[in-house]
Protein backbone atom coordinates (compact mmCIF):
# COMPACT_ATOMS: atom_id res chain seq x y z
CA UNK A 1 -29.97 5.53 104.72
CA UNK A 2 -30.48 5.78 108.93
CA UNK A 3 -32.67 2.71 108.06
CA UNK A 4 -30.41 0.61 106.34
CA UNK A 5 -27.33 1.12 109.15
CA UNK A 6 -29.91 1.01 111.70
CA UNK A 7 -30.50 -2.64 110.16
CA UNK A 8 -27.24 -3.29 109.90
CA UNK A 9 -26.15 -2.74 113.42
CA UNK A 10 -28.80 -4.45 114.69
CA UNK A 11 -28.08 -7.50 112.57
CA UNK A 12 -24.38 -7.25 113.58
CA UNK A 13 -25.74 -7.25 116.95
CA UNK A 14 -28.03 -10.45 116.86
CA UNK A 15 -25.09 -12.26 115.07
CA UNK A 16 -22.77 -11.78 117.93
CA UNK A 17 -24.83 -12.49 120.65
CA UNK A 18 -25.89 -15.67 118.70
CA UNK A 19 -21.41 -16.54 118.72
CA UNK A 20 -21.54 -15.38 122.79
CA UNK A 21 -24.37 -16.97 123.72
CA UNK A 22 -22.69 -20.82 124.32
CA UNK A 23 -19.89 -19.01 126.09
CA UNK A 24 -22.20 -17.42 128.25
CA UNK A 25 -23.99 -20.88 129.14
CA UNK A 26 -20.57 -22.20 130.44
CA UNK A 27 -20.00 -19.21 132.59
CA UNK A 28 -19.56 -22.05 135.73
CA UNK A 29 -15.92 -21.19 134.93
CA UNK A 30 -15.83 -24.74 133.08
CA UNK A 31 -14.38 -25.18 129.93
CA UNK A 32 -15.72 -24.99 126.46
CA UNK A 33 -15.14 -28.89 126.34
CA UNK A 34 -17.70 -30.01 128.75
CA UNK A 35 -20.54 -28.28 127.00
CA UNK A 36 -19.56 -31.39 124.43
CA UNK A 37 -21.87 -34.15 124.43
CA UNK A 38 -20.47 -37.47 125.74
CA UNK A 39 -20.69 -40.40 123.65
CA UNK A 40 -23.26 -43.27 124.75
CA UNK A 41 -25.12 -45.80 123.49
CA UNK A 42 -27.99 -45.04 120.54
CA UNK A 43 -30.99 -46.85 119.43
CA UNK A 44 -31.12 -46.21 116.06
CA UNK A 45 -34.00 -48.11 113.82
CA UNK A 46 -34.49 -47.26 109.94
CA UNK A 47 -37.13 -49.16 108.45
CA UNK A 48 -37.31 -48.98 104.76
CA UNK A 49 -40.28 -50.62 104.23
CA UNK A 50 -42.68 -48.66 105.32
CA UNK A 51 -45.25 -47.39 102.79
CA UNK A 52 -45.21 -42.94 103.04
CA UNK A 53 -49.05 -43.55 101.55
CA UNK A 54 -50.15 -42.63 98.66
CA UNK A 55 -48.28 -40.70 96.09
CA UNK A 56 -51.68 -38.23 95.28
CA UNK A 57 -52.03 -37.00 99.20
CA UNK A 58 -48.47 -35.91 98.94
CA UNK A 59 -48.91 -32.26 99.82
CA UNK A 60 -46.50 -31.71 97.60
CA UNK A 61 -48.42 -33.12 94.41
CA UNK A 62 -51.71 -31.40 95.70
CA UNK A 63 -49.84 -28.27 94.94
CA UNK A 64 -49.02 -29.06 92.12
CA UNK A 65 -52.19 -30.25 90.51
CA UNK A 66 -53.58 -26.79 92.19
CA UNK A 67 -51.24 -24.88 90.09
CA UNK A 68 -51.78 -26.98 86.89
CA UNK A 69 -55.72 -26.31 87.33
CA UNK A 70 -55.39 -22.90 87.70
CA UNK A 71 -53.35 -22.79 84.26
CA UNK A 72 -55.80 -24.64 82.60
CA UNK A 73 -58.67 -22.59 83.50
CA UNK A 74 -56.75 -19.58 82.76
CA UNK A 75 -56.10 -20.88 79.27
CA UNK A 76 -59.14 -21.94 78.95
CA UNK A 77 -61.29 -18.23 79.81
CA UNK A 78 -58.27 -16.92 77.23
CA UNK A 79 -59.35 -18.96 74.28
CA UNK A 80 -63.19 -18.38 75.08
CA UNK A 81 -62.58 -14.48 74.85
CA UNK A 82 -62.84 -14.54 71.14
CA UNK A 83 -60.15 -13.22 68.68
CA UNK A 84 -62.67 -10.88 66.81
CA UNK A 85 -61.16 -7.79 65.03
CA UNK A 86 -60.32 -4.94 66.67
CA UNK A 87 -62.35 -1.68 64.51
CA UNK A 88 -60.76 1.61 65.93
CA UNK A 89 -63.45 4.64 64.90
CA UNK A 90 -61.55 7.40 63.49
């Protein structure tokens, strides 16, 4: 119980100095507004036709063929173990 309100306080107490923290960066005695970013000029280029690479060294797909092995040798070492009959010796 001392652990869990222990955790609790000290969560309470990251979360608020997370909210005071910007407040405490403008502590020139300047308002809140000049911590806003003023608006200028971006260079902004998208280019949609660029290849990513190929789709099979997609970290995401090597996962997922890693997973899909390991079922299938899994099934595989299940169906080798044999279904013989189980003789229980009274």
């Amino acid at each position: 119980m001392r652990l869990m309100c222990a955790l609790i306080a000290v969560l309470g107490l990251a979360v608020a100095a997370a909210d005071v923290t910007p407040l405490l960066a403008a502590g020139d005695g300047g308002s809140i507004l000049a911590m806003v970013q003023q608006p200028g000029q971006y260079d902004v280029d998208i280019n949609v036709n660029g290849g990513g690479g190929a789709w099979w060294a997609n970290p995401l797909w090597i996962g997922v063929g890693i997973v899909g092995l390991i079922l299938l040798i899994v099934i595989i070492a299940l169906a080798t173990r044999g279904g013989g009959t189980t003789i229980i010796k009274e």
